[in-house]
C-alpha atoms as a PDB file:
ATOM      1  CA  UNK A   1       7.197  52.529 376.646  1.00  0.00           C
ATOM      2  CA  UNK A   2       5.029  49.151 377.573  1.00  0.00           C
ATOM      3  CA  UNK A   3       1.212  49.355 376.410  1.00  0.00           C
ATOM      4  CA  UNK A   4       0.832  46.834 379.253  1.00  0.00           C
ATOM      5  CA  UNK A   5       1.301  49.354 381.834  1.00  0.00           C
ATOM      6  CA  UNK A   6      -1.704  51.367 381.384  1.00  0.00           C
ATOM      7  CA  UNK A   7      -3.245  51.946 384.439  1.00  0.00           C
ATOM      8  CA  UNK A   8      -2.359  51.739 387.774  1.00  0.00           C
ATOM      9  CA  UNK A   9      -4.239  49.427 389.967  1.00  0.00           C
ATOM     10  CA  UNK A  10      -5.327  52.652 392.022  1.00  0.00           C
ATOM     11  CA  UNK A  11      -6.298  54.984 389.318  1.00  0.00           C
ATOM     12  CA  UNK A  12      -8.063  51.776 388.172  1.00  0.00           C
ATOM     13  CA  UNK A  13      -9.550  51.039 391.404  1.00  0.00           C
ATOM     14  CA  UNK A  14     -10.798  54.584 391.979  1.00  0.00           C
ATOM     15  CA  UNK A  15     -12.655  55.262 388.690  1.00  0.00           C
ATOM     16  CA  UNK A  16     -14.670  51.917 389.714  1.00  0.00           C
ATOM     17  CA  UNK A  17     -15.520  53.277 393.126  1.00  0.00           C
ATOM     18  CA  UNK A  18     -16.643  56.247 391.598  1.00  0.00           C
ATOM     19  CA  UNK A  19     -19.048  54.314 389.170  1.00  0.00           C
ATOM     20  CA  UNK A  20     -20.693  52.284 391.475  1.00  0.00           C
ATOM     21  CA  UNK A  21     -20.893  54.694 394.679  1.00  0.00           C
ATOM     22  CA  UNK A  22     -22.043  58.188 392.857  1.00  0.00           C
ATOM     23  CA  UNK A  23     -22.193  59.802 396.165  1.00  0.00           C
ATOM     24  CA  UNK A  24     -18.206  60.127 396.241  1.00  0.00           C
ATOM     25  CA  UNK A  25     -18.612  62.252 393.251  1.00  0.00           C
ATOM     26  CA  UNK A  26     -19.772  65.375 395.443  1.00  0.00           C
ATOM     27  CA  UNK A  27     -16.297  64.754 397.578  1.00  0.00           C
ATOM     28  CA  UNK A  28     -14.046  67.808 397.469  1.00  0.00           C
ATOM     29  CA  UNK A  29     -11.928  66.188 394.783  1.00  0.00           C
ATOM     30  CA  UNK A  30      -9.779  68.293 392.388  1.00  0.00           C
ATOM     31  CA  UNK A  31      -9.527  66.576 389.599  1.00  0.00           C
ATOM     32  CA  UNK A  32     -13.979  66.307 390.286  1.00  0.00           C
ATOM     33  CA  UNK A  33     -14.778  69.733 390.722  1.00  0.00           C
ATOM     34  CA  UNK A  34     -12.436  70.693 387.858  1.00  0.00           C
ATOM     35  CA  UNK A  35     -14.895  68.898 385.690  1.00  0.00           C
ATOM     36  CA  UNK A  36     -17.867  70.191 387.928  1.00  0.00           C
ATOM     37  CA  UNK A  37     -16.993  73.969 387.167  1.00  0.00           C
ATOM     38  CA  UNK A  38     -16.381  73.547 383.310  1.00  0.00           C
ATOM     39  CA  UNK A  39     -19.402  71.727 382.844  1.00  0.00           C
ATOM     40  CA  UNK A  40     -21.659  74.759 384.489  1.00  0.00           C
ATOM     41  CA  UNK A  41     -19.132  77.323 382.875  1.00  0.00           C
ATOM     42  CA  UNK A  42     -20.186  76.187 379.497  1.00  0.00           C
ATOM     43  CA  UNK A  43     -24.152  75.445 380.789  1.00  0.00           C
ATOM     44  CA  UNK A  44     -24.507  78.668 381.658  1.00  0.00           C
ATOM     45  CA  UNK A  45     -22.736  81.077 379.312  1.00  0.00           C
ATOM     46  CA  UNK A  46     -21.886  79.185 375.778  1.00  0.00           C
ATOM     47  CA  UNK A  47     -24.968  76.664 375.716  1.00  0.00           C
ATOM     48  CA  UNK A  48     -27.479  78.903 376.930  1.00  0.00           C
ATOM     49  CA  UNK A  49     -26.570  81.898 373.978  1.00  0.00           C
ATOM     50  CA  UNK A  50     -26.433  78.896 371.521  1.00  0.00           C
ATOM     51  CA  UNK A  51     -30.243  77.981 372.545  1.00  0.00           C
ATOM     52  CA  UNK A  52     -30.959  81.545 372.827  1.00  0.00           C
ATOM     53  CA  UNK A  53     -29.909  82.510 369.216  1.00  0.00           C
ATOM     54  CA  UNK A  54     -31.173  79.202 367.614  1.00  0.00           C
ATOM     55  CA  UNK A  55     -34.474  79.414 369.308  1.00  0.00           C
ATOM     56  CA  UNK A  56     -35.383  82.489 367.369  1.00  0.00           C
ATOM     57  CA  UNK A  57     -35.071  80.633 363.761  1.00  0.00           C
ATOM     58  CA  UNK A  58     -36.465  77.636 364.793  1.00  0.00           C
ATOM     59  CA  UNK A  59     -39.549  77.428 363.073  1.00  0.00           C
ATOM     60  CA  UNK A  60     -37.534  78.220 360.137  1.00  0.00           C
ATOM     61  CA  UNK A  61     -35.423  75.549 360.980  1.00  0.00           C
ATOM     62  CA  UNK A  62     -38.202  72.809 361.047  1.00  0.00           C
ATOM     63  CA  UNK A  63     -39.770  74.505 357.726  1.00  0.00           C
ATOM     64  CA  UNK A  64     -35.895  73.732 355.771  1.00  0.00           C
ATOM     65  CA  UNK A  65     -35.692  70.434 357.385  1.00  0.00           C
ATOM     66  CA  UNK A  66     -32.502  71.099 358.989  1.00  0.00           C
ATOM     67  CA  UNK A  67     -30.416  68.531 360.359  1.00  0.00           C
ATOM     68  CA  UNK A  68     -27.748  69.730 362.464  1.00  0.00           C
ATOM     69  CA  UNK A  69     -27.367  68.715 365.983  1.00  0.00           C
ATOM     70  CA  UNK A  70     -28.169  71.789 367.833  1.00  0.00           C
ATOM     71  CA  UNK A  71     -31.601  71.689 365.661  1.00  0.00           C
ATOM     72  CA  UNK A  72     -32.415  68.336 366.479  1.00  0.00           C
ATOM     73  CA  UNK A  73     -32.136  68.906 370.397  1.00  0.00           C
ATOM     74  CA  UNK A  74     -34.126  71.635 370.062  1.00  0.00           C
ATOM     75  CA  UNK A  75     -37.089  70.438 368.341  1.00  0.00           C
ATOM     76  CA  UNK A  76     -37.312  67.240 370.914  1.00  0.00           C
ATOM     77  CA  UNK A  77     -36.944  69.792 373.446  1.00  0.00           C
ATOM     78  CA  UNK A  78     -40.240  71.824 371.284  1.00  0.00           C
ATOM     79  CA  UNK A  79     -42.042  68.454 371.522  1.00  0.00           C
ATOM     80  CA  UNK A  80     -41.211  67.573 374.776  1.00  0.00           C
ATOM     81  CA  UNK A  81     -39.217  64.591 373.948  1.00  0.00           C
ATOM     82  CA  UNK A  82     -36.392  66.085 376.372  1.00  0.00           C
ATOM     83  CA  UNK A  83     -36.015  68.681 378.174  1.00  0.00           C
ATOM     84  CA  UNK A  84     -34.089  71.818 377.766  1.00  0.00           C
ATOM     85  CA  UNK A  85     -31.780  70.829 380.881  1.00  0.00           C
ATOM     86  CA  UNK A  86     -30.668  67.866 378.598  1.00  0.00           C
ATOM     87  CA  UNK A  87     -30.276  69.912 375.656  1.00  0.00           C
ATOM     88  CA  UNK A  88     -27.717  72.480 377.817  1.00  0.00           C
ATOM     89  CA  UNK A  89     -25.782  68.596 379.237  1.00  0.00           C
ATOM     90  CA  UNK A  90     -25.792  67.311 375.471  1.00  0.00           C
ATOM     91  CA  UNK A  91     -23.849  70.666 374.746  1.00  0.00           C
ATOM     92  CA  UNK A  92     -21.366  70.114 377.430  1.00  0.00           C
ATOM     93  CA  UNK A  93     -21.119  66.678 376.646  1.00  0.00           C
ATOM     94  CA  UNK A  94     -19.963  68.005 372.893  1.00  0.00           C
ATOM     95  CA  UNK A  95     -17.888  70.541 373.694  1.00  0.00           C
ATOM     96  CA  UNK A  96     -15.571  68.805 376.621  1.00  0.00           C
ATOM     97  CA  UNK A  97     -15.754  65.576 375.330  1.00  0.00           C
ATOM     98  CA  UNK A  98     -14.913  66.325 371.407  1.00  0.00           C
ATOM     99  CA  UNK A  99     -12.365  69.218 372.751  1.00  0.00           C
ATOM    100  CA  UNK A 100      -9.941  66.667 375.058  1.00  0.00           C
ATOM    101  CA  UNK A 101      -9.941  63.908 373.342  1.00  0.00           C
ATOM    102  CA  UNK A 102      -9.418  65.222 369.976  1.00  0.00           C
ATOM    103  CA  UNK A 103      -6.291  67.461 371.057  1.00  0.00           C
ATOM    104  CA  UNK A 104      -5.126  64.661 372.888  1.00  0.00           C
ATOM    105  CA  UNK A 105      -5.411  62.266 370.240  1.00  0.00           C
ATOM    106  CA  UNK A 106      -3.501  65.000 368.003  1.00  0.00           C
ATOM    107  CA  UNK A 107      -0.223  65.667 370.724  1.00  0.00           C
ATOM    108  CA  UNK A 108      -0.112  61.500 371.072  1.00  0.00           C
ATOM    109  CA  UNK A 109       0.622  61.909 366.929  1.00  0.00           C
ATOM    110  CA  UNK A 110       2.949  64.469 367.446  1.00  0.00           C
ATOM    111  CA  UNK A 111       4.758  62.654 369.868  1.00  0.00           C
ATOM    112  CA  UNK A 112       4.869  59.667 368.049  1.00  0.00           C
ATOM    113  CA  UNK A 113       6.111  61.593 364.529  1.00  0.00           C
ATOM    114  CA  UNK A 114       8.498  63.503 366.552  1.00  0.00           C
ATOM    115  CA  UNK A 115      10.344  60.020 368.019  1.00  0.00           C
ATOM    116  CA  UNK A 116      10.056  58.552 364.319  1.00  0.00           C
ATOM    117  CA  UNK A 117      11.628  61.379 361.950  1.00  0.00           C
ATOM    118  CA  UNK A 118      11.473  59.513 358.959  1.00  0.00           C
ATOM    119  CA  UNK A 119       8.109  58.777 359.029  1.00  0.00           C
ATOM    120  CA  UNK A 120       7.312  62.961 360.144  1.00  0.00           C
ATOM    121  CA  UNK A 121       9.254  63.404 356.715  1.00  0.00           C
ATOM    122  CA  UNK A 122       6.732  60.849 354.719  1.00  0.00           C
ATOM    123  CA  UNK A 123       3.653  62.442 356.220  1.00  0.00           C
ATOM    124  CA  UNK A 124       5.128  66.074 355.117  1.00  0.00           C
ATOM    125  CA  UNK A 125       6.216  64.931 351.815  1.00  0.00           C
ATOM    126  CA  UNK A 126       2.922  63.439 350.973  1.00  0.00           C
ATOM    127  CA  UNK A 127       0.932  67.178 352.452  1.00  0.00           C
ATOM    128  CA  UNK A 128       3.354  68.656 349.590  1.00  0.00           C
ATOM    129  CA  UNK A 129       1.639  67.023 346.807  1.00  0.00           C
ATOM    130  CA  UNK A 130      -1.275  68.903 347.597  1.00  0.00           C
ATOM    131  CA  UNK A 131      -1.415  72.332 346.291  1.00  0.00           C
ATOM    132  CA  UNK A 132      -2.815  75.075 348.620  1.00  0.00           C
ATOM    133  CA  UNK A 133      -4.761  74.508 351.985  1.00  0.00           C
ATOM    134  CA  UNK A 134      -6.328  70.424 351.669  1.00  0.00           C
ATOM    135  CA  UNK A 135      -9.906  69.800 351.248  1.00  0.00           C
ATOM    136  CA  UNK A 136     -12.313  67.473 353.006  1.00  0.00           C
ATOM    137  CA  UNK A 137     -12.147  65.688 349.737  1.00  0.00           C
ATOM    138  CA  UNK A 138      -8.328  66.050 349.851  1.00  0.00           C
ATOM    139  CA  UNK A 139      -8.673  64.252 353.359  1.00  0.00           C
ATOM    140  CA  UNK A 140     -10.704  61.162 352.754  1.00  0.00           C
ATOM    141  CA  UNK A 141      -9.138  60.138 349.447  1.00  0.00           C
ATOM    142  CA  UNK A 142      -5.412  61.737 348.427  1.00  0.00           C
ATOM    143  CA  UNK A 143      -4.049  61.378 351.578  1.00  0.00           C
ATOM    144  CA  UNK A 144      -3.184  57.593 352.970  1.00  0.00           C
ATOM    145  CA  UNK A 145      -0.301  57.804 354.796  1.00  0.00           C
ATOM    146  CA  UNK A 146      -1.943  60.742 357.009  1.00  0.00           C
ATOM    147  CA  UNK A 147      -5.128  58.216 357.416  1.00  0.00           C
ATOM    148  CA  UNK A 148      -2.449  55.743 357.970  1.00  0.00           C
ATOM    149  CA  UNK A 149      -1.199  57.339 361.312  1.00  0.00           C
ATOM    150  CA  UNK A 150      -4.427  58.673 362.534  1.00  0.00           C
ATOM    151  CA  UNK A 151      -5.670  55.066 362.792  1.00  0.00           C
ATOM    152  CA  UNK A 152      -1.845  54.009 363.936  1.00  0.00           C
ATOM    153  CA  UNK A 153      -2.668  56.653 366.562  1.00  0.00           C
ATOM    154  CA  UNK A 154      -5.968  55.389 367.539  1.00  0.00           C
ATOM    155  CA  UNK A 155      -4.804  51.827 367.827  1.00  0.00           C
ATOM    156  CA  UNK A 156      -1.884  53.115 370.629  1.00  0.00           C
ATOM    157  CA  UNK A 157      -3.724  56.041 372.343  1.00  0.00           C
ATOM    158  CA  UNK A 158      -7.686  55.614 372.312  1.00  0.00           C
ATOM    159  CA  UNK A 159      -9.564  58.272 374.083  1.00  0.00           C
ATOM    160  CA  UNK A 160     -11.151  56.198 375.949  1.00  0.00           C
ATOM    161  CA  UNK A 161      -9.376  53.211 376.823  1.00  0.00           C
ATOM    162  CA  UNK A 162     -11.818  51.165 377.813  1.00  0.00           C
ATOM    163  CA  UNK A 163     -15.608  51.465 378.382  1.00  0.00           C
ATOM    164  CA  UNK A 164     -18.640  49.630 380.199  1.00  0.00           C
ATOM    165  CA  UNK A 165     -21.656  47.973 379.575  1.00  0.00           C
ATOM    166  CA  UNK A 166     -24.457  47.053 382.156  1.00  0.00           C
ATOM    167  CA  UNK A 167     -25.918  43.087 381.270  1.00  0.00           C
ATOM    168  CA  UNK A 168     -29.794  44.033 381.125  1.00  0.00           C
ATOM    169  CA  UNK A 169     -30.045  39.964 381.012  1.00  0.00           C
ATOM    170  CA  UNK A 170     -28.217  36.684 381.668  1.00  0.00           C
ATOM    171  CA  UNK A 171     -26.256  35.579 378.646  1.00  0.00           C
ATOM    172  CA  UNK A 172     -23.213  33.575 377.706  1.00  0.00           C
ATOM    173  CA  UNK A 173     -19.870  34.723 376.422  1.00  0.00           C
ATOM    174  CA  UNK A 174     -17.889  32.618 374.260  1.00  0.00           C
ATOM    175  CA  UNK A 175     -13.927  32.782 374.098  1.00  0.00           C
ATOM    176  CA  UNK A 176     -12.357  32.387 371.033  1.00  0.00           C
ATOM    177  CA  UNK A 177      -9.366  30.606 372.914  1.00  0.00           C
ATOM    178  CA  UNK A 178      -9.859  28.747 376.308  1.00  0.00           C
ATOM    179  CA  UNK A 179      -8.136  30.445 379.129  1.00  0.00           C
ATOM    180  CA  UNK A 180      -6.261  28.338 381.685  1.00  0.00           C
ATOM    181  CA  UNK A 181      -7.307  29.960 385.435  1.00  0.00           C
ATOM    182  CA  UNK A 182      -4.881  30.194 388.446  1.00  0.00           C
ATOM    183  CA  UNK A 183      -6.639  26.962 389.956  1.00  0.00           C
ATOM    184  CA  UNK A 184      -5.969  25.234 386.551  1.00  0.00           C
ATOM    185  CA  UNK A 185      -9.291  25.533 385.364  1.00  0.00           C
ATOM    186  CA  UNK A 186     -10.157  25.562 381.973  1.00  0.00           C
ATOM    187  CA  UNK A 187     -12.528  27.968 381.209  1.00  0.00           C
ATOM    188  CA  UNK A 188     -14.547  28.324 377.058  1.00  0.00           C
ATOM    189  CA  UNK A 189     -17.227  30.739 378.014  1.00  0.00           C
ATOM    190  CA  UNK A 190     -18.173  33.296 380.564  1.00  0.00           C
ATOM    191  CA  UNK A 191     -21.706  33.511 382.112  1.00  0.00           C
ATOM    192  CA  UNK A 192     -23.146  37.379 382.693  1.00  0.00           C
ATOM    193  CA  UNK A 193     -25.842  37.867 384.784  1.00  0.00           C
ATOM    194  CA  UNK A 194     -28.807  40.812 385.051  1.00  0.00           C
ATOM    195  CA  UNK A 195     -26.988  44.172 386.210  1.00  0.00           C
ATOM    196  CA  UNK A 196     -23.487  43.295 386.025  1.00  0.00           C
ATOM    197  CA  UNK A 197     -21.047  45.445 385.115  1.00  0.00           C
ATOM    198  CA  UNK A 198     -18.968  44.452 382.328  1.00  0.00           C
ATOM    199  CA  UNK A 199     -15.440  45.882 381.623  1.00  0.00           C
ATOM    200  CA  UNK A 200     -14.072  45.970 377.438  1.00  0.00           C
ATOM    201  CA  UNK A 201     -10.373  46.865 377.686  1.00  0.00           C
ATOM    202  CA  UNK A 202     -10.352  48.486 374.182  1.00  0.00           C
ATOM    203  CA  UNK A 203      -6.516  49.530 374.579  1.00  0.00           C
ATOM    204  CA  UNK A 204      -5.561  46.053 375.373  1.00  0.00           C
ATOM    205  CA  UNK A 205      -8.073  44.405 372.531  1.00  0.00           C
ATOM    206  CA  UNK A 206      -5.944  47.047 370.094  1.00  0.00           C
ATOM    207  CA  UNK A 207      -2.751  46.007 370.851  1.00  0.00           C
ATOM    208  CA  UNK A 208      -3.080  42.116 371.402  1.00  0.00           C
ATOM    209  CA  UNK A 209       0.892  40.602 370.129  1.00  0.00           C
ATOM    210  CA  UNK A 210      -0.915  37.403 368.826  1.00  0.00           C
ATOM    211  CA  UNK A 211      -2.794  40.201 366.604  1.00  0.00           C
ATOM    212  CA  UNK A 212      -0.288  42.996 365.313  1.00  0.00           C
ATOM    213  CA  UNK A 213       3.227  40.994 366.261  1.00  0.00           C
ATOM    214  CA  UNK A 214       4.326  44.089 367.071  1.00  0.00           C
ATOM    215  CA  UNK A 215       1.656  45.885 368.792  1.00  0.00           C
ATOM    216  CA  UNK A 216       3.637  47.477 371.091  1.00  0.00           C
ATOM    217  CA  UNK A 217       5.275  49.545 367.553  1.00  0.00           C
ATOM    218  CA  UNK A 218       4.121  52.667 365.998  1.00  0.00           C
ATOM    219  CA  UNK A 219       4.221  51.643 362.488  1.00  0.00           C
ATOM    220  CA  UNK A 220       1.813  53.390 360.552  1.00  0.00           C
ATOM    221  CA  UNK A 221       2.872  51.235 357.402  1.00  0.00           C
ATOM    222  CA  UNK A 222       0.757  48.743 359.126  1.00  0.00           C
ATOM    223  CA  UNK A 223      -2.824  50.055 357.499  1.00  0.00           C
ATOM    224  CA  UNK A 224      -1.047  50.019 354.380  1.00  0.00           C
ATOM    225  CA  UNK A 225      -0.428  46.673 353.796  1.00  0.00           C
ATOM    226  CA  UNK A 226      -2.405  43.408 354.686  1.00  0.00           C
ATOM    227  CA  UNK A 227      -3.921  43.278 357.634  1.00  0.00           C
ATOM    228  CA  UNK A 228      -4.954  40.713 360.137  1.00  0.00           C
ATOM    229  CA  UNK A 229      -7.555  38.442 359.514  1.00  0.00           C
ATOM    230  CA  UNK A 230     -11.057  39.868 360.301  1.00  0.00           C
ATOM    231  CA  UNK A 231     -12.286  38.126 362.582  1.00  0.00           C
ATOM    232  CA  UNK A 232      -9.031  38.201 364.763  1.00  0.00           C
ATOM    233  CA  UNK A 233     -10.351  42.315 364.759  1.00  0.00           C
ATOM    234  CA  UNK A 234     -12.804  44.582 366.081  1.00  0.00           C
ATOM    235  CA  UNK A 235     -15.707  45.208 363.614  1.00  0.00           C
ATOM    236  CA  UNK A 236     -15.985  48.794 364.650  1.00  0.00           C
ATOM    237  CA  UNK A 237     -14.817  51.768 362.859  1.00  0.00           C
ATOM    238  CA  UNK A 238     -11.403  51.212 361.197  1.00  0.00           C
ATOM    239  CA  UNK A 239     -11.153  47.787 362.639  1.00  0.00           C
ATOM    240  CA  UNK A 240     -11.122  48.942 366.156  1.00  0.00           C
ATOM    241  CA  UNK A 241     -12.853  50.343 369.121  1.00  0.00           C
ATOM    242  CA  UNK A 242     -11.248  53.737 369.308  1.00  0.00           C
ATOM    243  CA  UNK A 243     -14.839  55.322 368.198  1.00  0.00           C
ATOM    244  CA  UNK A 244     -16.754  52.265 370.186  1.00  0.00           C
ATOM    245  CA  UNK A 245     -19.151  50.184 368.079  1.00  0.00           C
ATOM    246  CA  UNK A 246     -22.635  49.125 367.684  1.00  0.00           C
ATOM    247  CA  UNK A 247     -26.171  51.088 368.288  1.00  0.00           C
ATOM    248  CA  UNK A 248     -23.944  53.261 371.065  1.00  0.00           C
ATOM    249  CA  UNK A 249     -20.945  54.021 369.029  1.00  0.00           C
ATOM    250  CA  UNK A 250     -19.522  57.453 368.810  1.00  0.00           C
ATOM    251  CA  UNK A 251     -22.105  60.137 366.926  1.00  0.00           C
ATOM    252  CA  UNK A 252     -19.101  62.483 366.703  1.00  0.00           C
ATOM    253  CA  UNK A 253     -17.111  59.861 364.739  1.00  0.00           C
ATOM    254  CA  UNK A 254     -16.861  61.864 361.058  1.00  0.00           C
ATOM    255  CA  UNK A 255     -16.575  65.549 362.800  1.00  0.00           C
ATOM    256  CA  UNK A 256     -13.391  64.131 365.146  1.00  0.00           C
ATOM    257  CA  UNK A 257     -11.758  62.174 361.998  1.00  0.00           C
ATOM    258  CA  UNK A 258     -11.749  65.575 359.984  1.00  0.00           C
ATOM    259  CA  UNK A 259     -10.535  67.767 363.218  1.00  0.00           C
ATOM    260  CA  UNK A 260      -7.719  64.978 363.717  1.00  0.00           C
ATOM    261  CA  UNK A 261      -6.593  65.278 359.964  1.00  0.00           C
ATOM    262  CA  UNK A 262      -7.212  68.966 359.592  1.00  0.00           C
ATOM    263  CA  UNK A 263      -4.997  69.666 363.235  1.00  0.00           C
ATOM    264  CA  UNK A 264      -2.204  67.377 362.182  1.00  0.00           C
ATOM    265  CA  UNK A 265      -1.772  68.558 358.666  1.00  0.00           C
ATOM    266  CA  UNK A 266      -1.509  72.057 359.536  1.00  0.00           C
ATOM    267  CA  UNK A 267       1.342  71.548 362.034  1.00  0.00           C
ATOM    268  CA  UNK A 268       3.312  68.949 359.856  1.00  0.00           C
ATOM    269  CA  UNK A 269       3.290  71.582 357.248  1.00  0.00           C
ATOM    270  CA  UNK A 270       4.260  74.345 359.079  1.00  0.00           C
ATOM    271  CA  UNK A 271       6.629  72.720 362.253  1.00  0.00           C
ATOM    272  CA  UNK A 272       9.000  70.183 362.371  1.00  0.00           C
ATOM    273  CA  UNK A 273       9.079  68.104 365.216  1.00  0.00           C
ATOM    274  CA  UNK A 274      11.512  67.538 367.830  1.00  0.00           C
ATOM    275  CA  UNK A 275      11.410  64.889 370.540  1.00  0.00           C
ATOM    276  CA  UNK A 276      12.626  65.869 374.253  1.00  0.00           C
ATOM    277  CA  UNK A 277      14.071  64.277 377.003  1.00  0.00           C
ATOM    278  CA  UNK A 278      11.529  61.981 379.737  1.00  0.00           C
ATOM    279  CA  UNK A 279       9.944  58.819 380.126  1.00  0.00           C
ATOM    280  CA  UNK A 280       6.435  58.103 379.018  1.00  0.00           C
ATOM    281  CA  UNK A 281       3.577  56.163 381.152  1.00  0.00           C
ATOM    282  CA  UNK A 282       0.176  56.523 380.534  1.00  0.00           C
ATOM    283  CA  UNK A 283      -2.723  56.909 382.834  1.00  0.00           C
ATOM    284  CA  UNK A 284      -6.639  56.985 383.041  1.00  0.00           C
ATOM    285  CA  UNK A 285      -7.937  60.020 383.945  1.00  0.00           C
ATOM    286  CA  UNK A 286     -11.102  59.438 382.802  1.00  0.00           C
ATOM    287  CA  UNK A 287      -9.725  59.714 378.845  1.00  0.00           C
ATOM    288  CA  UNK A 288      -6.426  58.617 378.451  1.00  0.00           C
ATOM    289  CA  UNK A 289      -3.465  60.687 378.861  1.00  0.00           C
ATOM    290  CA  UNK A 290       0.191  60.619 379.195  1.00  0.00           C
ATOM    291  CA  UNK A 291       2.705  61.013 382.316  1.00  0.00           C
ATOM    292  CA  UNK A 292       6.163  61.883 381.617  1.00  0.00           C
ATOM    293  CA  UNK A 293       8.604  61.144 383.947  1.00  0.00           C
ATOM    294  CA  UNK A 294      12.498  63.641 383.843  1.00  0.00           C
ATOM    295  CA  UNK A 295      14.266  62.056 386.566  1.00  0.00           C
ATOM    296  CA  UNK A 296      13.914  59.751 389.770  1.00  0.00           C
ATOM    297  CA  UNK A 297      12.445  62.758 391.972  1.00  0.00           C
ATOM    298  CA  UNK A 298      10.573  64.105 389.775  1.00  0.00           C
ATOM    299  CA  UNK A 299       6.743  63.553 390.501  1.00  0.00           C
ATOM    300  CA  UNK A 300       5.797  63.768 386.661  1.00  0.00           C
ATOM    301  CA  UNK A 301       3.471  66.144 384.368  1.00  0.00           C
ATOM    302  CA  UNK A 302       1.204  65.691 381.359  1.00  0.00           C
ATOM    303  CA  UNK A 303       3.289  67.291 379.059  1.00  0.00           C
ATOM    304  CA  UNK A 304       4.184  65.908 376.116  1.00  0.00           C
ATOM    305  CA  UNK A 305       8.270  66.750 375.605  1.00  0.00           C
ATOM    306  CA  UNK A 306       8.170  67.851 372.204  1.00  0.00           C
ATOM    307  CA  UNK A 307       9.525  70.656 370.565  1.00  0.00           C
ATOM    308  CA  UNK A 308       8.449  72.514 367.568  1.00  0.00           C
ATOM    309  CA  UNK A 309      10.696  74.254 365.052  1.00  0.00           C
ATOM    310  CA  UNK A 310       9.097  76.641 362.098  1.00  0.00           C
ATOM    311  CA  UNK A 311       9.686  74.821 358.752  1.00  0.00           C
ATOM    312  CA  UNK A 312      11.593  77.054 356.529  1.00  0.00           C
END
């Protein structure tokens, strides 16, 4: 498998129509109205009990000083700060969002530990040394090699590939290294003006070869010893842009880190893993996801070929 071929030029192309044209949105797509029905699925039947049944205790919620999310939305919703039609679209936003890209994140792992047995035997091995089910305390400090290939995993596969900022101003970008142009030109710097649109390919930025030498690897061993210099890396979470960085980084950052660990310690300890037959490509589909290819005429699926055999 080549990182390099990530997207397709059309795929590509596509989600950038869809960005800047919003009207193409209410096309009869599939893959569009797929999204459109889970979103008002979970509006109107799991959001709207969740508000219902936290709405009765709020008072007692403000009294306690309760911070959850759920609580939060509500009281801005109490003091008009939002409304309750954003509180029911931050709830979808939470549920879909956290839901496919953690699981995702977790079968690219499998995949990876099922191609690299000895290293599925390392992770399992170090899950023995803890007796009983792990704690969160268990997770965050007694467990590298398990924080070792989540962030391995993260590096490879980010969620989302790549995101986009808006230039609210005109400002200067400078490159670390000058970039030669197809006309020959040299260029040092890149000038953004008011309202562009500006592209960060975080899966390319994670996997540069003048970075990680092998970049292209799944080495896991890599967060364990020495790594790059900093300022050849991101500065966001983990030394990358998996979780995004700055004032608009991922909120859910902690609660998907836990999920991740939690997911793939329970099936290392109780599965071994088995890697199947196919070809791997990925694709943007709005996250990132896999395409495995069995054969010349075969059009492909999303399915990860693994297979999973109880540990005895």
């Amino acid at each position: 498998m080549s990182i390099s071929s990530i997207a397709r030029y059309a795929g590509f192309l596509t989600l950038m129509l869809l960005r800047r044209f919003t009207f193409l949105n209410s096309l009869p797509i599939g893959v569009i109205q797929g999204q459109a029905l889970a979103k008002e699925t979970i509006q109107s039947g799991v959001a709207r009990q969740l508000v219902s049944r936290s709405a009765d205790s709020l008072n007692e919620s403000q009294t306690n000083g309760a911070k959850d999310l759920l609580t939060l939305l509500l009281n801005a919703a109490a003091e008009e700060r939002i409304s309750i039609e954003e509180v029911y679209e931050q709830i979808s936003t939470f549920m879909i969002a956290g839901f496919e890209t953690t699981t995702t994140t977790a079968a690219f792992a499998v995949w990876e530990l099922a191609r690299h047995p000895d290293k599925q035997d390392r992770l399992r091995e170090e899950l023995a040394t803890i007796s009983g089910e792990p704690t969160a305390k268990d997770m965050q400090d007694r467990l590298p090699y398990l924080n070792a290939i989540m962030k391995e995993t993260l590096r490879l596969y980010p969620a989302l590939p790549y995101m986009e900022r808006t230039a609210t101003k005109f400002d200067i970008i400078p490159l670390r290294d000058p970039v030669r142009m197809s006309n020959g030109t040299i260029v040092s710097e890149i000038s953004v003006q008011p309202g562009q649109t500006v592209v960060i390919p975080i899966i390319a930025i994670q996997c540069q070869d003048d970075v990680w030498k092998d970049a292209d690897e799944f080495r896991p061993e890599r967060w364990l010893e020495e790594l790059p210099p900093a300022d050849r890396l991101p500065s966001g979470w983990g030394n990358m842009l998996a979780f995004s960085d700055g004032p608009r980084n991922c909120i859910g950052t902690r609660l998907a880190i836990f999920n991740f660990k939690i997911i793939l310690a329970a099936m290392t300890t109780r599965f071994h893993f088995e890697s199947g037959n196919g070809d791997m490509s990925l694709k943007i589909s709005s996250s990132l996801q896999p395409w495995i290819y069995h054969g010349k005429d075969d059009p492909g699926s999303n399915e990860l070929p693994v297979f999973l055999h109880v540990v005895s």
